[in-house]
C-alpha atoms as a PDB file:
ATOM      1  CA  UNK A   1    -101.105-118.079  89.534  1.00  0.00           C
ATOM      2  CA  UNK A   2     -98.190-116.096  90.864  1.00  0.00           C
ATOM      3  CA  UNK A   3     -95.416-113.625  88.751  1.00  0.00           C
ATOM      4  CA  UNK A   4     -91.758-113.354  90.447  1.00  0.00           C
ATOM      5  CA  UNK A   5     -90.165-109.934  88.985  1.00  0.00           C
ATOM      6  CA  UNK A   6     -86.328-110.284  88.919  1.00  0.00           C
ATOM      7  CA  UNK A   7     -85.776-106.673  88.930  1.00  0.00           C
ATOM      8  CA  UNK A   8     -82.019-106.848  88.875  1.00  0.00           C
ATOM      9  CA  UNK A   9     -80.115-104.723  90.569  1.00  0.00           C
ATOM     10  CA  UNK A  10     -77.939-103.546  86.711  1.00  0.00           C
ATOM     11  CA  UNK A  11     -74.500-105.537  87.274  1.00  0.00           C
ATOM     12  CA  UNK A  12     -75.253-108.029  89.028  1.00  0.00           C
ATOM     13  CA  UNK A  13     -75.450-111.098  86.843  1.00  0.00           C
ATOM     14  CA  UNK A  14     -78.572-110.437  85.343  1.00  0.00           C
ATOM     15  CA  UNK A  15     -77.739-111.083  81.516  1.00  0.00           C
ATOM     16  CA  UNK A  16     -75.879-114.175  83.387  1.00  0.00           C
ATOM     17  CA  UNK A  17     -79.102-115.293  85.198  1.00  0.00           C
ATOM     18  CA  UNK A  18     -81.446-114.570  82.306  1.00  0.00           C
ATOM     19  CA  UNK A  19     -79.108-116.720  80.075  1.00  0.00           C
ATOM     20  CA  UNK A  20     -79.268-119.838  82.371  1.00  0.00           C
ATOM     21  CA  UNK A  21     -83.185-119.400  82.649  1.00  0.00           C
ATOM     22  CA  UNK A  22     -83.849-119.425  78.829  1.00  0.00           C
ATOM     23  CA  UNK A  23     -81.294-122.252  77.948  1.00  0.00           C
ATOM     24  CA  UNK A  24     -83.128-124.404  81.237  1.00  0.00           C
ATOM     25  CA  UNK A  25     -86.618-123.275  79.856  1.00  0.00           C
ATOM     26  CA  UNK A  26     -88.037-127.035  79.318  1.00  0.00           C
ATOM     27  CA  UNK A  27     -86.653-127.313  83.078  1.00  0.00           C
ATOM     28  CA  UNK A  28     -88.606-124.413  84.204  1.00  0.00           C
ATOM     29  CA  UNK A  29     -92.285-125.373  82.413  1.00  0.00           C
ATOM     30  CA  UNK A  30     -91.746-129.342  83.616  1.00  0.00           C
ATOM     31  CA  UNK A  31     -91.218-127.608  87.492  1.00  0.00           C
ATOM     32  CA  UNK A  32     -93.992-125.295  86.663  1.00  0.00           C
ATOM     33  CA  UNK A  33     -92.497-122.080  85.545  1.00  0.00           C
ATOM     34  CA  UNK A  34     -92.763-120.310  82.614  1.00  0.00           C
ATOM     35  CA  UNK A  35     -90.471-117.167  80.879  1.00  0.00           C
ATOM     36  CA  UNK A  36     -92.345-114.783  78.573  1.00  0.00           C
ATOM     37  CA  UNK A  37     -90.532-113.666  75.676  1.00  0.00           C
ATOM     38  CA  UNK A  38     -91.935-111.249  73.206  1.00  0.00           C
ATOM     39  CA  UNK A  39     -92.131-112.655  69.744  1.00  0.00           C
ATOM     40  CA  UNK A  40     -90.920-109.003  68.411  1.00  0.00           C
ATOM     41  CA  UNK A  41     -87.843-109.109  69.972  1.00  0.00           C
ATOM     42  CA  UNK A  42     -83.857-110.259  68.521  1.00  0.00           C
ATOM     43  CA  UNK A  43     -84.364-113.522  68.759  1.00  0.00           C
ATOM     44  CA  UNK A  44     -80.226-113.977  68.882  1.00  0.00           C
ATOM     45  CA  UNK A  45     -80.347-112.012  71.890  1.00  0.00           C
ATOM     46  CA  UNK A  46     -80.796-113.102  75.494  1.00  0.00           C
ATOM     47  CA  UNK A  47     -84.416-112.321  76.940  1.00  0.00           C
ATOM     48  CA  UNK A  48     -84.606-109.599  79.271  1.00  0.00           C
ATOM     49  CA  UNK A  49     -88.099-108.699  79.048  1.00  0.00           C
ATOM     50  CA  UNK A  50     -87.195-104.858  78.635  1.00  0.00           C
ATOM     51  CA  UNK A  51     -90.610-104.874  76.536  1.00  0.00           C
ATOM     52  CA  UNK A  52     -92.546-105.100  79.791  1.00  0.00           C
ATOM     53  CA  UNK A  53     -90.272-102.534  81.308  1.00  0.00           C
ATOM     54  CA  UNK A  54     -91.168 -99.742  78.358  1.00  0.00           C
ATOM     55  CA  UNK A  55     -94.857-100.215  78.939  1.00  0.00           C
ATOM     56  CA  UNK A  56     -94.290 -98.426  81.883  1.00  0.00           C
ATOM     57  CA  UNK A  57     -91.018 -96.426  82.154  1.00  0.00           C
ATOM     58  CA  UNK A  58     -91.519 -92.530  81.975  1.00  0.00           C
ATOM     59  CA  UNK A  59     -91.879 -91.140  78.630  1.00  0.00           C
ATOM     60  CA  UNK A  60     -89.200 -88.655  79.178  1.00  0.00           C
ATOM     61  CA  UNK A  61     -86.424 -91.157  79.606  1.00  0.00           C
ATOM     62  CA  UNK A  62     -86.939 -92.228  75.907  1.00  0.00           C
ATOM     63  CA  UNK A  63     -84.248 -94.472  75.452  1.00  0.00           C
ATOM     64  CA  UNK A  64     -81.940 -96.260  72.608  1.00  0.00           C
ATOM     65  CA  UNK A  65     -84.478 -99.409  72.792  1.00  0.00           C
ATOM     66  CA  UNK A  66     -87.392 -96.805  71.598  1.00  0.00           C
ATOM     67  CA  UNK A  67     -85.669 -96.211  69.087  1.00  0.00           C
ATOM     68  CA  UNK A  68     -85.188 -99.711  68.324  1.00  0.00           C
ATOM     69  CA  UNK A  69     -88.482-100.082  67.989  1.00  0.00           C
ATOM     70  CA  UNK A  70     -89.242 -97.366  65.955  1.00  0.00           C
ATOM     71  CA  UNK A  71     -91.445 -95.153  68.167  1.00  0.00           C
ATOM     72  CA  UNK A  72     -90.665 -91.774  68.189  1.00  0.00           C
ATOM     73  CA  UNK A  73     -94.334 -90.456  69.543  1.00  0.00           C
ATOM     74  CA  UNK A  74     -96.278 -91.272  72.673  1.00  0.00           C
ATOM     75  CA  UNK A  75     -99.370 -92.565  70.089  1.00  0.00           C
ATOM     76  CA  UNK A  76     -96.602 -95.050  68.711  1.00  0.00           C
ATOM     77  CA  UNK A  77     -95.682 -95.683  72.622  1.00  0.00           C
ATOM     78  CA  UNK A  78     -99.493 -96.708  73.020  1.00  0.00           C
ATOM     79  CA  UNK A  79     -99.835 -98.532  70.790  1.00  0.00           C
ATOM     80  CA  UNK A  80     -96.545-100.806  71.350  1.00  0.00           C
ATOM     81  CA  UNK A  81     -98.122-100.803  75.334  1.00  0.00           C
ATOM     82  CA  UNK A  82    -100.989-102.171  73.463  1.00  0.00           C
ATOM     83  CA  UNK A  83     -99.268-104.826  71.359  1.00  0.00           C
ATOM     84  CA  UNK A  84     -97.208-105.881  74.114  1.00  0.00           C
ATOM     85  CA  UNK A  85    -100.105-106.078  76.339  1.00  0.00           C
ATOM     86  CA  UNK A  86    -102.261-107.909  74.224  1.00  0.00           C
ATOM     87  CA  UNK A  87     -99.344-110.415  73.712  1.00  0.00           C
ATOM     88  CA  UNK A  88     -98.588-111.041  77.280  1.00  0.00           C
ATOM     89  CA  UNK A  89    -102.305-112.056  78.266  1.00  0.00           C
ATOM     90  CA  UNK A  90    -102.664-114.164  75.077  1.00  0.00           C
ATOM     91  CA  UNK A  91     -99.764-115.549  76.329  1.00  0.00           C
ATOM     92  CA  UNK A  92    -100.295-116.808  79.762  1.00  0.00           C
ATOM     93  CA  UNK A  93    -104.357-117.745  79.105  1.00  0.00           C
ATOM     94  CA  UNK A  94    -102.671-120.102  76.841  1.00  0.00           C
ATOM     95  CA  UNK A  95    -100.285-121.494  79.230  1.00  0.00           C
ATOM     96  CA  UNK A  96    -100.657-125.495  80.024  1.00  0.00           C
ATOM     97  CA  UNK A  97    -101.810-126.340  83.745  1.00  0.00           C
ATOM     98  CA  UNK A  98     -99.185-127.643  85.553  1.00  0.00           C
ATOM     99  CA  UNK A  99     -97.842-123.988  85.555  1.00  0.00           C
ATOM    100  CA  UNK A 100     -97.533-122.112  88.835  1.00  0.00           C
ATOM    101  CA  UNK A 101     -95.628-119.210  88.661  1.00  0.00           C
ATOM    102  CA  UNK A 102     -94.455-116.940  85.677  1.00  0.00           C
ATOM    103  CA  UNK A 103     -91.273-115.102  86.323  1.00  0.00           C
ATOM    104  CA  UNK A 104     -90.506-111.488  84.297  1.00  0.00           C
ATOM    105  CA  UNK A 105     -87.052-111.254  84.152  1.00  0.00           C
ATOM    106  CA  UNK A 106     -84.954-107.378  83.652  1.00  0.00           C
ATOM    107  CA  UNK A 107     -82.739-105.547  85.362  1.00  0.00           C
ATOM    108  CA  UNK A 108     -84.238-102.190  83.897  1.00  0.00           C
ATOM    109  CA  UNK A 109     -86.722-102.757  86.196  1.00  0.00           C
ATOM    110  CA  UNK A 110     -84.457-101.496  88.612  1.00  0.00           C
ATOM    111  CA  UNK A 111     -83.236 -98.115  86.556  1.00  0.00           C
ATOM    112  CA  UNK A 112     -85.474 -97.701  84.494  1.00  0.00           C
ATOM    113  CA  UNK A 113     -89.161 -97.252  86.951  1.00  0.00           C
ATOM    114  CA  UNK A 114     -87.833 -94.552  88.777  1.00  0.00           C
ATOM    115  CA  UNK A 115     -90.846 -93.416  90.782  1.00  0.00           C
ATOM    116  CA  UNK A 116     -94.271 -94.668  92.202  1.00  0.00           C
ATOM    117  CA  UNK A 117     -96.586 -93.766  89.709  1.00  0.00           C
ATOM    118  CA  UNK A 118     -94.335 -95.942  87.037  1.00  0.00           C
ATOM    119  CA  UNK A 119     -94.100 -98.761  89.752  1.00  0.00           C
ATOM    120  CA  UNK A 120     -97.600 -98.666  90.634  1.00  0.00           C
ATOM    121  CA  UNK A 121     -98.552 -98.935  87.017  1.00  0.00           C
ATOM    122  CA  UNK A 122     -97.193-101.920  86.727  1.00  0.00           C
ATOM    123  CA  UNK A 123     -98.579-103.477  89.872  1.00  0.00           C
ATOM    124  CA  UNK A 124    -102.166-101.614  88.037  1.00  0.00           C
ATOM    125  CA  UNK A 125    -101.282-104.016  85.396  1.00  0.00           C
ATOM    126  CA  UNK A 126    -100.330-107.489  87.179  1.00  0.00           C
ATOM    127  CA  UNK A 127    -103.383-107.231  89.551  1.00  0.00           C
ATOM    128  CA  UNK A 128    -105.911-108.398  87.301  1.00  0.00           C
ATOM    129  CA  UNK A 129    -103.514-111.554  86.056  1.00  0.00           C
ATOM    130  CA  UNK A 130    -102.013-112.905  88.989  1.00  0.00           C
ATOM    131  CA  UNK A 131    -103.064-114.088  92.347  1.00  0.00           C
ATOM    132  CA  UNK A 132     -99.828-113.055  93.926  1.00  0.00           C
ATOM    133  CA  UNK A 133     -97.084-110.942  93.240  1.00  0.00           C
ATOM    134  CA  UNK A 134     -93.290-111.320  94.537  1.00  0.00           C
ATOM    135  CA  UNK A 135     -90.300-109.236  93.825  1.00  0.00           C
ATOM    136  CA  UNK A 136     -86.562-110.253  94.225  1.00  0.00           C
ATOM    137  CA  UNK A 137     -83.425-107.682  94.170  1.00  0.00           C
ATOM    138  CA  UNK A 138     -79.788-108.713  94.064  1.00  0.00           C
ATOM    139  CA  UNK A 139     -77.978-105.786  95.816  1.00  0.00           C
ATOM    140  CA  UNK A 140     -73.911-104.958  95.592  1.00  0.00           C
ATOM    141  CA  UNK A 141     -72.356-102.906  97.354  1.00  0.00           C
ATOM    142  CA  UNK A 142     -71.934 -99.451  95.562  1.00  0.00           C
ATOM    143  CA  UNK A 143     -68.763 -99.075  94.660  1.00  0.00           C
ATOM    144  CA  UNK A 144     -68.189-102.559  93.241  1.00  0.00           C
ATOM    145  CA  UNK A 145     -71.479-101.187  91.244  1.00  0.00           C
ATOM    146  CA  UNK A 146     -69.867 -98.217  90.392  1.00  0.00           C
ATOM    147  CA  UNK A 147     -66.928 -99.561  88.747  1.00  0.00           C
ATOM    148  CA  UNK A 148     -68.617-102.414  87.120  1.00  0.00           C
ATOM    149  CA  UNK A 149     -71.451-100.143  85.590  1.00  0.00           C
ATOM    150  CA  UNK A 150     -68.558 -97.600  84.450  1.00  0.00           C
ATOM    151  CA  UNK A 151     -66.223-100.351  82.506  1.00  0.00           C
ATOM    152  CA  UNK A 152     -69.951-100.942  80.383  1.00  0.00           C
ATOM    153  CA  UNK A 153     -69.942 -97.559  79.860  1.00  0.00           C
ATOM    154  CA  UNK A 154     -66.564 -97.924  78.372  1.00  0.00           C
ATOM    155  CA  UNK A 155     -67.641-100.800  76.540  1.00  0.00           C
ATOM    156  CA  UNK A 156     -69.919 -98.386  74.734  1.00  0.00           C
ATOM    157  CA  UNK A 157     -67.444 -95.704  73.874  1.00  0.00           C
ATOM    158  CA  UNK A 158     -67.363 -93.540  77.797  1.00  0.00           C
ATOM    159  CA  UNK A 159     -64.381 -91.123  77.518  1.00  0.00           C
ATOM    160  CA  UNK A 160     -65.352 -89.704  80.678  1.00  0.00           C
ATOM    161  CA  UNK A 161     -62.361 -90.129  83.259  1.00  0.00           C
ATOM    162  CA  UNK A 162     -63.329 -92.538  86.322  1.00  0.00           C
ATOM    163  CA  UNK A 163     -63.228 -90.125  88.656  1.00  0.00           C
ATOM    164  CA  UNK A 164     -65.300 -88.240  86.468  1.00  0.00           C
ATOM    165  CA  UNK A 165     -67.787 -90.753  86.527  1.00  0.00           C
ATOM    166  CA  UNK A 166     -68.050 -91.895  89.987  1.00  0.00           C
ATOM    167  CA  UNK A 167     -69.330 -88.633  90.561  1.00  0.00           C
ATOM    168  CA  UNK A 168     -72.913 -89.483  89.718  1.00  0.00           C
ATOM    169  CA  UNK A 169     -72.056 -92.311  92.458  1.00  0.00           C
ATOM    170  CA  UNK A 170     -73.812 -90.510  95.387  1.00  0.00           C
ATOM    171  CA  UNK A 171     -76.655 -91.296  97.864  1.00  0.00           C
ATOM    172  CA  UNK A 172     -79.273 -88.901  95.733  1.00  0.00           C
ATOM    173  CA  UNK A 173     -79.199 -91.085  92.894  1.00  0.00           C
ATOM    174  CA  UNK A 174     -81.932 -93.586  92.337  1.00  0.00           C
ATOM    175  CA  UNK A 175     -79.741 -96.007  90.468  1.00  0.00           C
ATOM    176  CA  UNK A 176     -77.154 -96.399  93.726  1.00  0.00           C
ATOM    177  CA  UNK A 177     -79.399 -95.442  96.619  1.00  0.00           C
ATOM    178  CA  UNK A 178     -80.728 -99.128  97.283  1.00  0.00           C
ATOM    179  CA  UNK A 179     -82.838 -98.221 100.059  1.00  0.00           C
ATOM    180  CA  UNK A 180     -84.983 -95.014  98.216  1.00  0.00           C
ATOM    181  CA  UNK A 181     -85.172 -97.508  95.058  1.00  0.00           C
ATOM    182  CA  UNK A 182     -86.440-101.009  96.859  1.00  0.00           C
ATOM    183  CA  UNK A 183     -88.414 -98.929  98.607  1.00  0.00           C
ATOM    184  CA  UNK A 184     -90.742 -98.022  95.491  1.00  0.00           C
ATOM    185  CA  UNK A 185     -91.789-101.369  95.692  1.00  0.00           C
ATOM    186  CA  UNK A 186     -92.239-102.307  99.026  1.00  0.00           C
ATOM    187  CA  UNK A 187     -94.494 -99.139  99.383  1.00  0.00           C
ATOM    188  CA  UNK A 188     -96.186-100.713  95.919  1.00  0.00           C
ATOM    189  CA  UNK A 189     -96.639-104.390  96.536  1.00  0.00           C
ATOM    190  CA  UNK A 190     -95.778-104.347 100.662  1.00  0.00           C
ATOM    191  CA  UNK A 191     -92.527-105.330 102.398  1.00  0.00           C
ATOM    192  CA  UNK A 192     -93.634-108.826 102.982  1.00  0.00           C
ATOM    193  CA  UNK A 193     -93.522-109.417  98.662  1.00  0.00           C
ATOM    194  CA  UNK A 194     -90.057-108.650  98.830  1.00  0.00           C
ATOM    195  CA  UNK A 195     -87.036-110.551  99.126  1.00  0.00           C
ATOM    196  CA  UNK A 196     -83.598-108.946  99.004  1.00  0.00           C
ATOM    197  CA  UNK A 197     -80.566-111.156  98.028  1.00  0.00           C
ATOM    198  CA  UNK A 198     -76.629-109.895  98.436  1.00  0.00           C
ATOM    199  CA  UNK A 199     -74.326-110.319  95.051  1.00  0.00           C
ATOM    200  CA  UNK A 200     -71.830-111.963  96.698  1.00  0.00           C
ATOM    201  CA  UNK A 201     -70.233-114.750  95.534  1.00  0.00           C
ATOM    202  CA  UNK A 202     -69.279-115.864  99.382  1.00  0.00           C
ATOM    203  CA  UNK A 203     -73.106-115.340  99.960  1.00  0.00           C
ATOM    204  CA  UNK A 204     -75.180-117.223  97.052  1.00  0.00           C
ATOM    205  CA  UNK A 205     -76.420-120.516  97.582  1.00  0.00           C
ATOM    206  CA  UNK A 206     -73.915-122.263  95.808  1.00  0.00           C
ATOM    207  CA  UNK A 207     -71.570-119.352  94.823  1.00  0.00           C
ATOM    208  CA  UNK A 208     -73.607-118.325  91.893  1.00  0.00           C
ATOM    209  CA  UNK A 209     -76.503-116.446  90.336  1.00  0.00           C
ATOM    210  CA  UNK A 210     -78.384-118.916  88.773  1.00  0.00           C
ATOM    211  CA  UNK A 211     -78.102-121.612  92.196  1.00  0.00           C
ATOM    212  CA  UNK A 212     -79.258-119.008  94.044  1.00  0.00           C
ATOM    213  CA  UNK A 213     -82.090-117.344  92.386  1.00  0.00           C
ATOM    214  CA  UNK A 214     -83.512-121.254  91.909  1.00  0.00           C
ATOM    215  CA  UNK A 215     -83.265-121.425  95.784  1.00  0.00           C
ATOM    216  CA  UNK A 216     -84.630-118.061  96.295  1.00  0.00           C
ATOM    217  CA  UNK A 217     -87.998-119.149  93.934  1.00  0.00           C
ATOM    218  CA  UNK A 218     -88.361-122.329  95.247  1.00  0.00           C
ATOM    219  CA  UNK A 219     -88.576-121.198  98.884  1.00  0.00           C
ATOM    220  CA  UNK A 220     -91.217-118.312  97.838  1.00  0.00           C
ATOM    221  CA  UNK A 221     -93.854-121.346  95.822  1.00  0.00           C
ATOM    222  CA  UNK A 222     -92.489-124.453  97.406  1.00  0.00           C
ATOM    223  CA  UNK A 223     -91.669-125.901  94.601  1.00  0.00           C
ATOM    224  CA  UNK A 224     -88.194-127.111  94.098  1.00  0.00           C
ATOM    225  CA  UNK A 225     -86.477-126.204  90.627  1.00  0.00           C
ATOM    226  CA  UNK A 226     -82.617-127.065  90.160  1.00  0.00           C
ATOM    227  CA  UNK A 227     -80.975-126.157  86.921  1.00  0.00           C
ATOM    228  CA  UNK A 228     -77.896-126.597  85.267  1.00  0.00           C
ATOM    229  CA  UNK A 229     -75.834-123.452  85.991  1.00  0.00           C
ATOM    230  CA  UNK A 230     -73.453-123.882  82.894  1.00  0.00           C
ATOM    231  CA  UNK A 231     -71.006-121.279  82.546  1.00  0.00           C
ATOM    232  CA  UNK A 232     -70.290-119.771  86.002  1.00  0.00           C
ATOM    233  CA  UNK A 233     -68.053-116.821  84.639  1.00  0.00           C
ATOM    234  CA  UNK A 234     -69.921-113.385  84.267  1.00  0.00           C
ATOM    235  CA  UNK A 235     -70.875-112.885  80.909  1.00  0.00           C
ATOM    236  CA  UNK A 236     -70.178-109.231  80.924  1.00  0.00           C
ATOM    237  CA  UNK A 237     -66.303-109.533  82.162  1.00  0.00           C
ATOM    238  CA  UNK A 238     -64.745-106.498  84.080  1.00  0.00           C
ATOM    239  CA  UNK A 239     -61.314-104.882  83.676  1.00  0.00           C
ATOM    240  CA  UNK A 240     -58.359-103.671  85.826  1.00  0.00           C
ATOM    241  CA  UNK A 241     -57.188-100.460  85.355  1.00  0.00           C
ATOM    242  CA  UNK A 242     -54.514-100.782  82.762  1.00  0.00           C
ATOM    243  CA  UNK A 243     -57.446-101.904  80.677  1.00  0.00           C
ATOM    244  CA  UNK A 244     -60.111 -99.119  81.796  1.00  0.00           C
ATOM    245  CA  UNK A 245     -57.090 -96.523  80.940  1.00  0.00           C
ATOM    246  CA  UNK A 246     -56.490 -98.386  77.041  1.00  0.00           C
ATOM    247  CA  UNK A 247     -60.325 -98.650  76.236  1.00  0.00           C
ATOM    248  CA  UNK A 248     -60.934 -95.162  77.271  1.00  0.00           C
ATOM    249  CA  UNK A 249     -57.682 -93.723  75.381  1.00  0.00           C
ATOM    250  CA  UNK A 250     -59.657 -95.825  72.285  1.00  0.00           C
ATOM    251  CA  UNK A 251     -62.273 -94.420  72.410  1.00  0.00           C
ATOM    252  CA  UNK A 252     -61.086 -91.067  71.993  1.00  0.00           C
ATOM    253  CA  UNK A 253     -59.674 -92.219  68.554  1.00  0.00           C
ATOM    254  CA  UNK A 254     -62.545 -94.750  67.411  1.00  0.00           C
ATOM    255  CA  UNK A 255     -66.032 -93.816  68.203  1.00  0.00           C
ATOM    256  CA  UNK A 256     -68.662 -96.760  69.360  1.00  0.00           C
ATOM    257  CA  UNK A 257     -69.778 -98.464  65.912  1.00  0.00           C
ATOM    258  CA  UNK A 258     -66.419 -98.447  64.232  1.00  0.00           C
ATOM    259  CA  UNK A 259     -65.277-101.678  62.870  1.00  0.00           C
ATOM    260  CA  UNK A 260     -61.755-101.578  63.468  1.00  0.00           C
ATOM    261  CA  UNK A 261     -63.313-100.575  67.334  1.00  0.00           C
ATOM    262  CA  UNK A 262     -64.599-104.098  67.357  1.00  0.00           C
ATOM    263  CA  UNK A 263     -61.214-105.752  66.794  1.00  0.00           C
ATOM    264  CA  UNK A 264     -59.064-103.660  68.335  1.00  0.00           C
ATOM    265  CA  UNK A 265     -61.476-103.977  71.557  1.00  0.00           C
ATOM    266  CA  UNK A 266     -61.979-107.691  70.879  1.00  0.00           C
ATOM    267  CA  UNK A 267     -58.194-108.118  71.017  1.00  0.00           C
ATOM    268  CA  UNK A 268     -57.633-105.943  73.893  1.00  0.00           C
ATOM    269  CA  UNK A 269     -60.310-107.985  76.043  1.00  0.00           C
ATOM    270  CA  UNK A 270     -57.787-111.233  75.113  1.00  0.00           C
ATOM    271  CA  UNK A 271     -54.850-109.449  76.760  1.00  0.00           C
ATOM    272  CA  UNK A 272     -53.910-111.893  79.648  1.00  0.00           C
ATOM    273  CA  UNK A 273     -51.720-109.181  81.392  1.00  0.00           C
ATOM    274  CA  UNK A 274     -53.936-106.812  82.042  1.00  0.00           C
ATOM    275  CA  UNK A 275     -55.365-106.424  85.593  1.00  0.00           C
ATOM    276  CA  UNK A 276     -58.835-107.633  86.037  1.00  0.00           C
ATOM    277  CA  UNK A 277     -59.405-106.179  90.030  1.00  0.00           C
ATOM    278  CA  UNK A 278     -62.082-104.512  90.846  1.00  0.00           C
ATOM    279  CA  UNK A 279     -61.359-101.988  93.199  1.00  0.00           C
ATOM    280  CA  UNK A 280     -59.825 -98.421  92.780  1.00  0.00           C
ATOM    281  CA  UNK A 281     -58.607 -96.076  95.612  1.00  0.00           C
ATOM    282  CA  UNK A 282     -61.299 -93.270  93.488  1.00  0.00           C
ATOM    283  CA  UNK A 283     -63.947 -94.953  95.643  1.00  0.00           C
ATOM    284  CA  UNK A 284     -62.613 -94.519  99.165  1.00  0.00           C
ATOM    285  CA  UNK A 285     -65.688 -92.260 100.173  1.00  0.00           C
ATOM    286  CA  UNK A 286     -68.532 -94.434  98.892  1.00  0.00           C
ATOM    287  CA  UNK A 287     -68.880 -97.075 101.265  1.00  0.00           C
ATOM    288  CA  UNK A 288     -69.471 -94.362 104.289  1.00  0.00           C
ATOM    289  CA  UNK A 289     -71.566 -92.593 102.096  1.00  0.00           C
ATOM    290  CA  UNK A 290     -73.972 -94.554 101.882  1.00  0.00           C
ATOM    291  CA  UNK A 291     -73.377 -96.280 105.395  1.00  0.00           C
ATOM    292  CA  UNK A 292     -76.674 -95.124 106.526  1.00  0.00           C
ATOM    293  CA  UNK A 293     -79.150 -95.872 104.034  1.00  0.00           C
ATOM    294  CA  UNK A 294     -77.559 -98.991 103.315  1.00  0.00           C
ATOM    295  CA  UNK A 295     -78.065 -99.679 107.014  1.00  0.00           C
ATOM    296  CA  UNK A 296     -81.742 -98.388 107.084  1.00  0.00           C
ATOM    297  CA  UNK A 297     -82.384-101.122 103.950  1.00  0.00           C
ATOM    298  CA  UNK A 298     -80.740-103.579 105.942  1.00  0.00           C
ATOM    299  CA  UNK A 299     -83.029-103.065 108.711  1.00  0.00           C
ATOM    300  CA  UNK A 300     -86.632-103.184 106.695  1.00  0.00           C
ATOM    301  CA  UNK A 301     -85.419-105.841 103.852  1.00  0.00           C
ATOM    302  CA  UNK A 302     -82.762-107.813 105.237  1.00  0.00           C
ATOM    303  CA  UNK A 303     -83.889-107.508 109.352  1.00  0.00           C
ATOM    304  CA  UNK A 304     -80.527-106.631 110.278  1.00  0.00           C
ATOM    305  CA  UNK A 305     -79.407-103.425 112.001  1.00  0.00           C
ATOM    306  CA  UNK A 306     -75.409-104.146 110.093  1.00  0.00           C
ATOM    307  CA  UNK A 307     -74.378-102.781 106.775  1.00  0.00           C
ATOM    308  CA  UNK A 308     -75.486-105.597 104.233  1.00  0.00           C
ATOM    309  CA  UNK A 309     -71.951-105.055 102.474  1.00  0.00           C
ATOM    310  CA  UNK A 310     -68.405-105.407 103.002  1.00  0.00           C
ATOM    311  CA  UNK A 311     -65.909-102.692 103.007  1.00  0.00           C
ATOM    312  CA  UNK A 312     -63.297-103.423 100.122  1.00  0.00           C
ATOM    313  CA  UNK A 313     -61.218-100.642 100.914  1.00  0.00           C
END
């Protein structure tokens, strides 16, 4: 049996992708897939399998789903590894026949195993289950990232300024630097295990997520799977400016759990007028910034000595 790891990139459809998998899940097990979900988690939430993910993130990056979970030492973090564990392999020994390949699903794979001894854990982990191991990446270009991760951030009550906040936008950073990140895991699982997709909507098969992560899996086992894409709008929607500029002036008056924050951010999202593009003259430097690694992860994942990404400027 094979695992596929959809390891994101963060904004780049994911929650969109995970949310076409789970509602097409009779789909997947009749082609021969299968989606683990952990019985412990929000059932009225989308699967992201961010479970699997804290088995083996770093202990210092303790996060908000920790303390979700309730584990505030690393014996509690053990014994959740444990649980989880435990779960997983009941799991797939109990899996009918006909199924092929399991695919693990998050997009904190990507920021969240941020060096070799987390990513080699994991492949520590997989080796005894699986007979093969594949990894697929959807890559955007970083300052379309940039932007998109910082209107989440506003989401959640950022008062930063943009410019602020592009500043953690730079080539030393393991969430934007592509090449130093994928890299983890080719040097992990080899270069041939990987396959590297653009987030482009000119570039997916069929001009969206879902389309082209079923093309992507089928060529990798051979065995077809089509689903039903559904809803082809992102499910986390971006905004223009004039509604980056309102959200963050709200924020500075109605801090992130406020109720009245809900509805006044619920109707602002409804505002038809305001500007939903997606670039901003802030990130006029970022593209040549990362020109050359971008280039150099062209070249070993992509076999192409161009920049994988378009210049919006």
């Amino acid at each position: 049996m094979r695992v596929i790891i959809h390891i994101g990139t963060e904004k780049t459809g994911s929650t969109a992708l995970q949310s076409c998998l789970f509602s097409n899940e009779p789909a997947l097990n009749k082609a021969g897939y299968a989606l683990f979900r952990f019985s412990k988690d929000d059932p009225a939430q989308i699967p992201n399998n961010r479970q699997i993910v804290a088995m083996f993130q770093d202990l210092e990056l303790w996060d908000d789903y920790f303390v979700q979970k309730g584990l505030k030492t690393t014996e509690g973090h053990a014994e959740f590894c444990a649980e989880v564990g435990s779960e997983f392999t009941g799991w797939l020994s109990a899996l009918p026949q006909q199924i092929h390949t399991v695919i693990l699903t998050s997009e904190h794979f990507h920021s969240l195993l941020k060096n070799v001894k987390a990513v080699q854990a994991l492949s520590e982990f997989l080796a005894p289950l699986f007979d093969e191991v594949r990894v697929i990446g959807y890559f955007r270009e970083q300052g379309d990232m940039c932007l998109s991760f910082y209107t989440t951030r506003l989401l959640n009550g950022e008062t930063r300024t943009f410019e602020t906040f592009a500043q953690e936008c730079v080539p030393e950073s393991h969430y934007y630097n592509y090449l130093r990140m994928f890299s983890l895991w080719g040097d992990t699982f080899g270069d041939d295990a990987l396959t590297a997709r653009i987030y482009d909507r000119k570039r997916l098969t069929g001009g969206d997520i879902c389309t082209d992560f079923c093309a992507a899996i089928s060529e990798l086992t051979g065995k077809p799977v089509q689903l039903a894409p559904g809803n082809t709008q992102p499910v986390n929607q971006g905004l223009g400016a004039v509604g980056r500029y309102l959200l963050r002036q709200l924020n500075k008056v109605l801090p992130a759990g406020s109720r009245l924050r809900v509805y006044v951010l619920v109707a602002l999202r409804r505002l038809r007028f305001l500007d939903r593009s997606t670039r901003t003259s802030n990130l006029f430097n970022v593209y040549d910034d990362f020109d050359a690694d971008n280039r150099e992860f062209a070249a070993r994942f992509l076999w192409s000595d161009d920049n994988p990404f378009h210049d919006n400027r």
